[in-house]
Protein backbone atom coordinates (compact mmCIF):
# COMPACT_ATOMS: atom_id res chain seq x y z
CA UNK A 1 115.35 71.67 90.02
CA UNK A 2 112.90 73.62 88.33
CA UNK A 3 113.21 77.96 88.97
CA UNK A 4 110.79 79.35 91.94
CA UNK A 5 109.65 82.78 91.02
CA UNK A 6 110.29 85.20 93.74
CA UNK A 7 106.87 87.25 92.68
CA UNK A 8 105.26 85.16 95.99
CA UNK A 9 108.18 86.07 98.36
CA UNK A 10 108.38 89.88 97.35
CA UNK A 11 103.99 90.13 97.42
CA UNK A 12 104.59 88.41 101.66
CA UNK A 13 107.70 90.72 102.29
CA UNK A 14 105.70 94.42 101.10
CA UNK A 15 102.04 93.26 102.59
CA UNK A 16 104.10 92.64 105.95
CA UNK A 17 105.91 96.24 105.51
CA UNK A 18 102.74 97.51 104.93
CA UNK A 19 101.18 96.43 107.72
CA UNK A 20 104.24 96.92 110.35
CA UNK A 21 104.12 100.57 109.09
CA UNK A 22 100.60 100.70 109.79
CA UNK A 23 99.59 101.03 106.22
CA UNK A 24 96.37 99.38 104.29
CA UNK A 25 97.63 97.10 102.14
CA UNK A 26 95.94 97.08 98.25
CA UNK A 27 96.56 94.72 95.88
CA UNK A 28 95.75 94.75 92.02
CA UNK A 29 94.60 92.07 90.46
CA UNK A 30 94.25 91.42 86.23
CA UNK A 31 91.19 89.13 86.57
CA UNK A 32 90.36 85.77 84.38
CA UNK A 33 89.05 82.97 84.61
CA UNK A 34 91.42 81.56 87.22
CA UNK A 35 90.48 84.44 89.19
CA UNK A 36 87.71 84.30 91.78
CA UNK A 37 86.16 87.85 92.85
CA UNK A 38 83.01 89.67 92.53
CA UNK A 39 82.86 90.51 88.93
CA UNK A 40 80.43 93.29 89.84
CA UNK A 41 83.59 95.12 90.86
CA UNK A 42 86.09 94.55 88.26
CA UNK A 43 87.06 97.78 85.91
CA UNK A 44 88.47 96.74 82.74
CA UNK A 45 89.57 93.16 83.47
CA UNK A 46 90.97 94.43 86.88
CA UNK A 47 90.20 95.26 90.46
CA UNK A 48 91.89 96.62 93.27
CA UNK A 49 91.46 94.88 96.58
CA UNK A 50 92.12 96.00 100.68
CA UNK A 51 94.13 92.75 102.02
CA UNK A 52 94.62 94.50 105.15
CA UNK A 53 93.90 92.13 108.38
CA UNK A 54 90.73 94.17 109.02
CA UNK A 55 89.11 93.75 105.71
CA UNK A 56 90.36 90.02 104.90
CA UNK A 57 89.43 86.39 107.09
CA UNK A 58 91.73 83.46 106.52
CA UNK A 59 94.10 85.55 104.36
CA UNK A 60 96.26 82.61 102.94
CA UNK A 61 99.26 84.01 100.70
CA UNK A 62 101.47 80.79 99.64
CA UNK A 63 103.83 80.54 96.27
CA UNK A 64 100.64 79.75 93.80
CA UNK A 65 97.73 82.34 95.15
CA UNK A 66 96.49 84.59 97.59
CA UNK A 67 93.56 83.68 99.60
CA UNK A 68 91.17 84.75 101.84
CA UNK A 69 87.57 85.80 102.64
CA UNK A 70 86.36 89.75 102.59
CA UNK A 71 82.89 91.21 102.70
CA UNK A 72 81.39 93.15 99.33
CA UNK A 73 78.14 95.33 99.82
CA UNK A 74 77.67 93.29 103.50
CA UNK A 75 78.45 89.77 101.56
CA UNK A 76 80.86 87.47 102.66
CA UNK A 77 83.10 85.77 99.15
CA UNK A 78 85.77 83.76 99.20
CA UNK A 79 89.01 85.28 97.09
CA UNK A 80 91.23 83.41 95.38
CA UNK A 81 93.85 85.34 93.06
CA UNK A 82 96.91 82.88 91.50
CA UNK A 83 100.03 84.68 91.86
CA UNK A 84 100.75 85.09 88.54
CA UNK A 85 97.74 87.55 88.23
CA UNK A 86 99.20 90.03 90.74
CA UNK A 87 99.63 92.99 89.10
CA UNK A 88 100.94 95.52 91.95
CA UNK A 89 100.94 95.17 95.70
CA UNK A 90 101.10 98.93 97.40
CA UNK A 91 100.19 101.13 100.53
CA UNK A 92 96.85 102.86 99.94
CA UNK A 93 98.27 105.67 102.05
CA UNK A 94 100.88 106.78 100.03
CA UNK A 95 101.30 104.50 96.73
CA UNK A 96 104.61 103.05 97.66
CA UNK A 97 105.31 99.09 97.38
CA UNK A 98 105.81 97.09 93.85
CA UNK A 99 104.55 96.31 90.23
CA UNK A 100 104.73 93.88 88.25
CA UNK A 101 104.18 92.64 84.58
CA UNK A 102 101.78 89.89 84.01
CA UNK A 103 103.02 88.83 80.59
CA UNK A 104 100.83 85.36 80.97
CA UNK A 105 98.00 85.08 83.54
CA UNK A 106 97.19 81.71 85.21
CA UNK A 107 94.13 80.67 82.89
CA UNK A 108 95.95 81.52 79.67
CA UNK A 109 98.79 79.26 81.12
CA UNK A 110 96.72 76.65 82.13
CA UNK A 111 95.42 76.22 78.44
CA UNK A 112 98.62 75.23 77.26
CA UNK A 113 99.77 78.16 75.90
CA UNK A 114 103.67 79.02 75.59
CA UNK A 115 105.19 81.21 77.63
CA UNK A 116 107.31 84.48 75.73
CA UNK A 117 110.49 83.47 77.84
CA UNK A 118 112.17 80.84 80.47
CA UNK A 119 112.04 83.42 82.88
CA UNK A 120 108.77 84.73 82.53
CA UNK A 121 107.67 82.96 86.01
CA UNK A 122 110.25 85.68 87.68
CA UNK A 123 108.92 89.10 87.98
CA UNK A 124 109.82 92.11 86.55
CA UNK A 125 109.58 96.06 88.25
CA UNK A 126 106.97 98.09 85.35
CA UNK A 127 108.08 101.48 85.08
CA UNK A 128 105.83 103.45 87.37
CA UNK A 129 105.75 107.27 88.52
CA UNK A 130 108.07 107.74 91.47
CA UNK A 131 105.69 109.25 93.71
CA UNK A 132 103.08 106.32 93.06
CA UNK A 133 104.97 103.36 93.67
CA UNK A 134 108.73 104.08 95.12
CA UNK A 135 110.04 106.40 97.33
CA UNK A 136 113.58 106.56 95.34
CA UNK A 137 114.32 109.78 93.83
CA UNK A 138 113.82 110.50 90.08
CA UNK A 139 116.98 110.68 88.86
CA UNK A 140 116.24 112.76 85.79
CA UNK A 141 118.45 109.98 83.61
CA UNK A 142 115.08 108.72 81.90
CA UNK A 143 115.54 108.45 78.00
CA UNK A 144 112.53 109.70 76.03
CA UNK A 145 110.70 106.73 73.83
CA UNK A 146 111.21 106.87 70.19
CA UNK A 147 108.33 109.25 68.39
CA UNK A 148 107.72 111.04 71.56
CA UNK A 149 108.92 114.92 71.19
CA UNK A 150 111.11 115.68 73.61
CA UNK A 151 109.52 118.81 74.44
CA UNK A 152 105.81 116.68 75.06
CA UNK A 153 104.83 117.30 78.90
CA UNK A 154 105.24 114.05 80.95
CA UNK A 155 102.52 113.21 83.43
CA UNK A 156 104.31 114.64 86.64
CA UNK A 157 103.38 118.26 84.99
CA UNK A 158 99.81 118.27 85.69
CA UNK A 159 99.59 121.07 88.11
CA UNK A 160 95.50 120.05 89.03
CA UNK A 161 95.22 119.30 92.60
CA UNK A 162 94.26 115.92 93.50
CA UNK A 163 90.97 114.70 93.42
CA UNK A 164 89.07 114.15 96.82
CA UNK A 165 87.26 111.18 97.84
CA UNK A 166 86.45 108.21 95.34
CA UNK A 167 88.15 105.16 95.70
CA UNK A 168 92.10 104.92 95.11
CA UNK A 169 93.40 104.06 91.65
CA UNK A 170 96.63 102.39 90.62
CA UNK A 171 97.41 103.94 87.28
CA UNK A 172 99.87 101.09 84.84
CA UNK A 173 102.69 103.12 82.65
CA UNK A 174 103.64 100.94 79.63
């Protein structure tokens, strides 16, 4: 019996967290060609999208894609993401919920090309601030990267406030 990924279980369990807390789910998408969304929207092979009940029709979120129809600019599209393209599912209101890496995305798999791993269908947690994506306390037990000065200032010390209105952004930490 061949390995089912748990990426589709963990993106159903956080959107319905999300939405019995009262949040707006968002979910991030690394677009190809097995993606289908309004391209006039994607940022550097990506976009971010509100799956919340109010701003999705039909939403359909089985164990190979998400689903569903939303309106862009007053224009009804049909969605369809594969699950493998799922790059983070999160609250808009306060950043927590999961990441994940897309090592292979669905087109790139569908052309035949070899995986990195057996176990590359089973996702993996990316390293991501704590206040964007968890609400588990930094532990201060992080090691620093190899040619990184110890002394370099991480991204947490930015001390400019926030910026105000503009869509949200989901920031990836390699």
């Amino acid at each position: 019996m061949p390995d089912i990924s748990t990426k589709p279980y963990m993106l159903r369990a956080i959107y319905e967290w999300c939405t019995d807390s009262g949040f707006t789910p968002y979910l991030a998408v690394k677009v190809d060609a097995a993606t289908t969304v309004p391209m006039e929207y994607v940022k550097k092979g990506e976009i971010v999208l509100n799956i919340s009940f109010g701003a999705t029709s039909g939403l359909k979120m089985d164990n190979d894609a998400v689903q569903f129809h939303a309106r862009f600019g007053g224009v009804s599209r049909e969605i369809y993401v594969p699950v493998q393209n799922v790059l983070a599912i999160y609250a808009n209101e306060n950043g927590q919920g999961m990441a994940f890496e897309v090592s292979s995305t669905a087109s790139e798999n569908a052309a035949g090309q070899p995986t990195d791993s057996p176990l590359s269908s089973v996702p993996s947690l990316a390293k991501a601030p704590a206040t964007a994506l968890s609400s588990v306390p930094d532990t201060g037990s992080e090691t620093v990267p190899t040619g990184v000065p110890a002394t370099a200032p991480s991204p947490d010390d930015n001390n400019d406030p926030p910026k105000k209105g503009g869509r949200p952004t989901l920031t990836r930490i390699k």
